[in-house]
N, C-alpha and C. Protein backbone atom coordinates (compact mmCIF):
# COMPACT_ATOMS: atom_id res chain seq x y z
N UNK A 1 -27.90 -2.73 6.86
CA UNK A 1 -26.46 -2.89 6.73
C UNK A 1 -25.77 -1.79 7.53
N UNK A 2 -24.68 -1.88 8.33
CA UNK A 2 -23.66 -1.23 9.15
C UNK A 2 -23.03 -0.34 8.33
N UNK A 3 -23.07 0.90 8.37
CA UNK A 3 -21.56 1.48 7.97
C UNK A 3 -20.78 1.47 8.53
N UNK A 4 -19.71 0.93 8.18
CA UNK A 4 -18.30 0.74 8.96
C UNK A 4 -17.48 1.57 8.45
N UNK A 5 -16.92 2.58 9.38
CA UNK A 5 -15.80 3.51 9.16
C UNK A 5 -14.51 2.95 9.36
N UNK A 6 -13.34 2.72 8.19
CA UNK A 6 -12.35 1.67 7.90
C UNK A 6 -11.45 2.61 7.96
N UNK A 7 -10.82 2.40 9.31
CA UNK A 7 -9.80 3.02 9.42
C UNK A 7 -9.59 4.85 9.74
N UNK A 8 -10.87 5.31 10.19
CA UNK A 8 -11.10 6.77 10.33
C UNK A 8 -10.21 7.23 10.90
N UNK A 9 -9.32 7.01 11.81
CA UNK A 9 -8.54 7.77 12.74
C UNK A 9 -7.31 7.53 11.76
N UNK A 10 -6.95 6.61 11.12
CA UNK A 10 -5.24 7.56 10.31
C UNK A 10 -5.93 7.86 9.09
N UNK A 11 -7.16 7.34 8.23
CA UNK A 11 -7.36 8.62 7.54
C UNK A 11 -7.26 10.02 8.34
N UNK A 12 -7.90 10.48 9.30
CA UNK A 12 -7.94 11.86 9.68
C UNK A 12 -6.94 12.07 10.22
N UNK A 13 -5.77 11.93 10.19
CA UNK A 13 -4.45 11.93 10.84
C UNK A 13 -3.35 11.97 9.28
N UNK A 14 -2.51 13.37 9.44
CA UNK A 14 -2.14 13.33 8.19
C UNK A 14 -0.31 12.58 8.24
N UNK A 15 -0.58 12.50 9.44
CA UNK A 15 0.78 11.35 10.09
C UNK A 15 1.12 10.01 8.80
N UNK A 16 -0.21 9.65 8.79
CA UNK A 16 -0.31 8.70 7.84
C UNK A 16 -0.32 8.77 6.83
N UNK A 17 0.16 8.48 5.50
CA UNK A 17 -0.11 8.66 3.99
C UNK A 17 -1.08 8.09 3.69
N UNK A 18 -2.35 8.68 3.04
CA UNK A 18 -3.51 7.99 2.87
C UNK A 18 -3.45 6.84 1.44
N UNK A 19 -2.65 7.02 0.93
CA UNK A 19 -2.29 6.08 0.29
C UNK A 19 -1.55 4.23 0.39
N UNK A 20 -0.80 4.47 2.20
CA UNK A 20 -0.52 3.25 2.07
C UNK A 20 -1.87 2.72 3.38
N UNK A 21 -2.43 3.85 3.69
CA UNK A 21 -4.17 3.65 4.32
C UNK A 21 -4.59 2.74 3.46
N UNK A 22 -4.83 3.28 2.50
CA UNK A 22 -6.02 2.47 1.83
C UNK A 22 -5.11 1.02 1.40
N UNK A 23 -3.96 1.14 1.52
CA UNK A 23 -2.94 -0.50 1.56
C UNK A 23 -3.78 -1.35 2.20
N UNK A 24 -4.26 -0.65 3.95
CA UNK A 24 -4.10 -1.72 4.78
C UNK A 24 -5.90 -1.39 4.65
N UNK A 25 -6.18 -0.79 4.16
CA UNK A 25 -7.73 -0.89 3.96
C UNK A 25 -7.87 -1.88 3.28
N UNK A 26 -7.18 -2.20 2.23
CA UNK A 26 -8.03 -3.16 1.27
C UNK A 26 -7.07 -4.76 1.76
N UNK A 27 -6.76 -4.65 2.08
CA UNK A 27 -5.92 -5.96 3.30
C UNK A 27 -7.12 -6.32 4.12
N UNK A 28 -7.94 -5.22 4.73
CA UNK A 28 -9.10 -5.43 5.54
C UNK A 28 -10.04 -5.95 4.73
N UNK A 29 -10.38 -5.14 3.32
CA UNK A 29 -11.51 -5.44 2.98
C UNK A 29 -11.34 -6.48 2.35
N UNK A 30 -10.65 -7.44 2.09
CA UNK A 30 -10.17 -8.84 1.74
C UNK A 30 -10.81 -9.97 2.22
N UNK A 31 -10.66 -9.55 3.62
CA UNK A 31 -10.81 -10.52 4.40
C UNK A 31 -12.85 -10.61 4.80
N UNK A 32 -12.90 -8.78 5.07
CA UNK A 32 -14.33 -8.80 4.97
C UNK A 32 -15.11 -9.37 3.92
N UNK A 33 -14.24 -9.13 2.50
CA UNK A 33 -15.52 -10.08 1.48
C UNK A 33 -15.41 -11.69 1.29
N UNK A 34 -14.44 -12.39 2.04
CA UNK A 34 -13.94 -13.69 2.58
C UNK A 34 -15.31 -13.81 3.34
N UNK A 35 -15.34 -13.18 4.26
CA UNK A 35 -16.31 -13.63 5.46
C UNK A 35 -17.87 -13.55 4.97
N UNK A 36 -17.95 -12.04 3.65
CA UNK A 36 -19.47 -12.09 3.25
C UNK A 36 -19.69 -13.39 2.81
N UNK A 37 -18.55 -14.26 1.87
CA UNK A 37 -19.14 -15.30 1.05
C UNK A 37 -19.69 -16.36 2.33
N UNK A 38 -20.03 -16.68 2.99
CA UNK A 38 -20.43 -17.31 4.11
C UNK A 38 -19.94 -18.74 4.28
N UNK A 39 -20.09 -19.70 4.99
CA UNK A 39 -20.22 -21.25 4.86
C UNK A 39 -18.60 -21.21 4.84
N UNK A 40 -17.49 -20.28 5.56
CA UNK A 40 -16.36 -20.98 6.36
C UNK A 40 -16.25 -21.00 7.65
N UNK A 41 -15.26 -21.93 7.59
CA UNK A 41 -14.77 -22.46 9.33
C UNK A 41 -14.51 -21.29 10.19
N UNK A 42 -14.45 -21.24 11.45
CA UNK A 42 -13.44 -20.02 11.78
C UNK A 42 -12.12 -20.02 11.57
N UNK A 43 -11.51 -21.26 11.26
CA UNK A 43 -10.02 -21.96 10.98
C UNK A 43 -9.70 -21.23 9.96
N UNK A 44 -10.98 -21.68 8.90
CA UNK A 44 -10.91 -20.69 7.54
C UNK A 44 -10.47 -19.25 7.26
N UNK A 45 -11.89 -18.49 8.50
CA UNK A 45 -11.34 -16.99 8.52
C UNK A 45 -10.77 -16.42 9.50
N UNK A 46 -9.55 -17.47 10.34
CA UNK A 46 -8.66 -17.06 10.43
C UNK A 46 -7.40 -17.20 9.94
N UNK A 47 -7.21 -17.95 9.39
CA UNK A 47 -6.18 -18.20 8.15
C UNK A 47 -6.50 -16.90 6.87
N UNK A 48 -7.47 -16.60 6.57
CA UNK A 48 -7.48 -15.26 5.79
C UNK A 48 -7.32 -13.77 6.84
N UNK A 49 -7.43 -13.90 8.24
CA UNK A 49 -7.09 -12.54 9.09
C UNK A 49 -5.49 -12.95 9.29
N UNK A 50 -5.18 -14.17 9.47
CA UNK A 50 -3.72 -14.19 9.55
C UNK A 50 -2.54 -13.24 7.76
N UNK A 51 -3.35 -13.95 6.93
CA UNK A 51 -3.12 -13.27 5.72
C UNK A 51 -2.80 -11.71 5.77
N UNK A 52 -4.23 -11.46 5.76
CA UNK A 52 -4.42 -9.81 6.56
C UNK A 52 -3.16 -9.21 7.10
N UNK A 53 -3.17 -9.71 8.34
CA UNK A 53 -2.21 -9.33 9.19
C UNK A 53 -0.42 -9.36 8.41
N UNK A 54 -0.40 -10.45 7.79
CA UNK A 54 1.26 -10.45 7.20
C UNK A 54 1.24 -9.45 6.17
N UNK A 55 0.13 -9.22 5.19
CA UNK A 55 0.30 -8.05 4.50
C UNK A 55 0.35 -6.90 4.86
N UNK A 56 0.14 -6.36 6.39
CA UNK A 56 0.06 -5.60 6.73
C UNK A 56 1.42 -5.01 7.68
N UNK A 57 1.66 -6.39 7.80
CA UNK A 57 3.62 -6.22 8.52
C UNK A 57 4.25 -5.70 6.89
N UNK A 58 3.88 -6.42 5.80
CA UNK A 58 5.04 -5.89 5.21
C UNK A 58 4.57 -4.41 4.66
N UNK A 59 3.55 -3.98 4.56
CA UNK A 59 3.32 -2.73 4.44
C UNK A 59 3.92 -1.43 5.37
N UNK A 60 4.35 -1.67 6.33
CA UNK A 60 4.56 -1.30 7.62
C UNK A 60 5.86 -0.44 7.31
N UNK A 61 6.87 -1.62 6.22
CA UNK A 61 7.64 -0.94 5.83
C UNK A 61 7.85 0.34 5.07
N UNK A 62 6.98 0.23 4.43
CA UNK A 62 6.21 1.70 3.17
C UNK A 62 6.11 3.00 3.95
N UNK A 63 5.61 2.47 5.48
CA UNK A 63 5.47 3.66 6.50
C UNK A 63 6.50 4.20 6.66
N UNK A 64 7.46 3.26 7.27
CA UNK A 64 8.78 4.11 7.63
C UNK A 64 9.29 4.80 6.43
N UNK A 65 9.27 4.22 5.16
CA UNK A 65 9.58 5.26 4.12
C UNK A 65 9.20 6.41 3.89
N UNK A 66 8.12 6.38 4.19
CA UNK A 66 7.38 8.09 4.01
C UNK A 66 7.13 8.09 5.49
N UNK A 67 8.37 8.33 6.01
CA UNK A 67 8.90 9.03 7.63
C UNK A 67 7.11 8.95 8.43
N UNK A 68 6.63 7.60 8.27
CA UNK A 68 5.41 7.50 9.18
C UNK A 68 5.50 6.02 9.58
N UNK A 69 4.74 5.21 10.54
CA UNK A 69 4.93 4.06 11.40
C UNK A 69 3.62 3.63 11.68
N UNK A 70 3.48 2.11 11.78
CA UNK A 70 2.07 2.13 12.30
C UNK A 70 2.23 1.84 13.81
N UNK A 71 2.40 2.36 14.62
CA UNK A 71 2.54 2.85 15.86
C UNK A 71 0.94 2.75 16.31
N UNK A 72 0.93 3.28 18.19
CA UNK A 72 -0.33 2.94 19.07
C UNK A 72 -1.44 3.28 17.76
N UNK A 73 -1.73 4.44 17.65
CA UNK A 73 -2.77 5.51 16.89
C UNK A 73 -3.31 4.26 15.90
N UNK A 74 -2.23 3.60 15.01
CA UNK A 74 -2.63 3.27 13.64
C UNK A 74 -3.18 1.56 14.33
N UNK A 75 -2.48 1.30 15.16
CA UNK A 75 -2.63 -0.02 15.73
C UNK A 75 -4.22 -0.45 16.66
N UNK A 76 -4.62 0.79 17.01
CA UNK A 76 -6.28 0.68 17.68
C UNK A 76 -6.57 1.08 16.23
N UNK A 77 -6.77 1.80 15.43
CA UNK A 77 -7.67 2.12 14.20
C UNK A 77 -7.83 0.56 13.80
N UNK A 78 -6.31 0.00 13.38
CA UNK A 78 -6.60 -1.38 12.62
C UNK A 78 -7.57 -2.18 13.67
N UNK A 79 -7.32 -2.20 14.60
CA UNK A 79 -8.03 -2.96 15.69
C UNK A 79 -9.60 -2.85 15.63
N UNK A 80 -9.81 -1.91 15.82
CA UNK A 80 -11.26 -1.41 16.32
C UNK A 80 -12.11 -1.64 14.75
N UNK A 81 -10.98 -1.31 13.55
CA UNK A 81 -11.63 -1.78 12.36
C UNK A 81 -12.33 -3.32 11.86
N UNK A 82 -11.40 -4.02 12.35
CA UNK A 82 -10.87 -5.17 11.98
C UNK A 82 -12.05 -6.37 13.49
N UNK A 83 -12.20 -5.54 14.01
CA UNK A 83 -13.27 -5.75 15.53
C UNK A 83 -15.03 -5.80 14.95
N UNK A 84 -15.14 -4.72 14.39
CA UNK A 84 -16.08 -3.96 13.93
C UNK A 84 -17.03 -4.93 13.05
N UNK A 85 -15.86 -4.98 11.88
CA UNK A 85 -16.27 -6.29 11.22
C UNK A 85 -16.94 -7.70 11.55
N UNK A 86 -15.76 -8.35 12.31
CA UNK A 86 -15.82 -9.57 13.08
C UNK A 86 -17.28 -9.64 14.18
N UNK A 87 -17.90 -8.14 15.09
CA UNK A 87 -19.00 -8.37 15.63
C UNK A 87 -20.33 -8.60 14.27
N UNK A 88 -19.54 -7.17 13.42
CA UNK A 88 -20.88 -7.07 12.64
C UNK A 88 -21.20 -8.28 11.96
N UNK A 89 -20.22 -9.80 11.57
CA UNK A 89 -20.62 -10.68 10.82
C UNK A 89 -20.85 -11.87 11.80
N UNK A 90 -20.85 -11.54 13.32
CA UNK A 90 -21.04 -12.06 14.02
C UNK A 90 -19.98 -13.75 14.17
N UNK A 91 -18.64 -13.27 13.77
CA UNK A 91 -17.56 -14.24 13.98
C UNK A 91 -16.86 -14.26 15.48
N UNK A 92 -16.85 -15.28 16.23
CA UNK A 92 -17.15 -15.39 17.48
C UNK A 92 -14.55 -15.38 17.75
N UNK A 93 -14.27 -14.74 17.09
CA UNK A 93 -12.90 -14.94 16.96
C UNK A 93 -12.25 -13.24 18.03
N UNK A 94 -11.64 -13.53 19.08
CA UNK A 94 -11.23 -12.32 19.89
C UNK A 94 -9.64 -11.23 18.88
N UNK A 95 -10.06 -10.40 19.10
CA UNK A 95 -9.78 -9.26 18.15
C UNK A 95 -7.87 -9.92 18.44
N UNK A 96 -7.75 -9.89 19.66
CA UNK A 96 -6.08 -10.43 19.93
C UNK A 96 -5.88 -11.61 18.89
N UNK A 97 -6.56 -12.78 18.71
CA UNK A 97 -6.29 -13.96 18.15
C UNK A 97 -6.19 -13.63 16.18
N UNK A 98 -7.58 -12.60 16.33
CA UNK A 98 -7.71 -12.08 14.94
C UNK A 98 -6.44 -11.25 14.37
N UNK A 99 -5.77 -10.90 14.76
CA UNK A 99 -4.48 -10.03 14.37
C UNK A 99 -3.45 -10.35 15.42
N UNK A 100 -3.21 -11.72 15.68
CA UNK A 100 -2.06 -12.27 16.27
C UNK A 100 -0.68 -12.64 15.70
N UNK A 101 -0.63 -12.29 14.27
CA UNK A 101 0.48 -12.16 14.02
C UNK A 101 1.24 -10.95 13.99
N UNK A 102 0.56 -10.10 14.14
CA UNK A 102 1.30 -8.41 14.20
C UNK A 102 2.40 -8.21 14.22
N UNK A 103 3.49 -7.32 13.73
CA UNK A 103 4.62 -6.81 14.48
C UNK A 103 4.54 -5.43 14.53
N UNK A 104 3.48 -5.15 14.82
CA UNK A 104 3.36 -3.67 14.73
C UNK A 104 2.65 -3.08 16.25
């Protein structure tokens, strides 16, 4: 099994409140235990990364409250996280399409 480091760069970045981190952590890990249960479409798990992704716009707002943003920095972390996954379960879905609803 992979260890996957979820989100390492705004944990180690105190820019970020590690508290609405672990928001968009468990937004991630949602979708990752979606994909462990096996035997869906990709339609399927992308309709649960689309999910992902809208919970993660409205979280976005929480940032600007505690005078932080998910800006470039937080936007490759989610990426490269959210990437990581998708090779390691071997879901054939491009990281752009996987978090194509963004507004961040």
């Amino acid at each position: 099994m992979m260890n996957i480091e979820y989100l390492n760069t705004m944990y180690m970045d105190s820019y970020f409140p590690n508290f609405l981190v672990d928001k968009v952590k468990a937004a991630i890990l949602k979708v990752e235990d979606f994909i462990k249960q096996g035997n869906h479409s990709l339609e399927e798990i992308q309709e649960s990364l689309d999910e992902m992704t809208l919970t993660i716009n409205d979280i976005q707002e929480e940032f600007w409250e505690h005078n932080s943003e998910i800006e470039t920095v937080a936007r490759d972390s989610i990426g490269e996280t959210v990437e990581t996954i998708l090779k390691f379960y071997q879901v054939p879905i491009d990281i752009e399409e996987a978090i194509r609803n963004r507004d961040w």
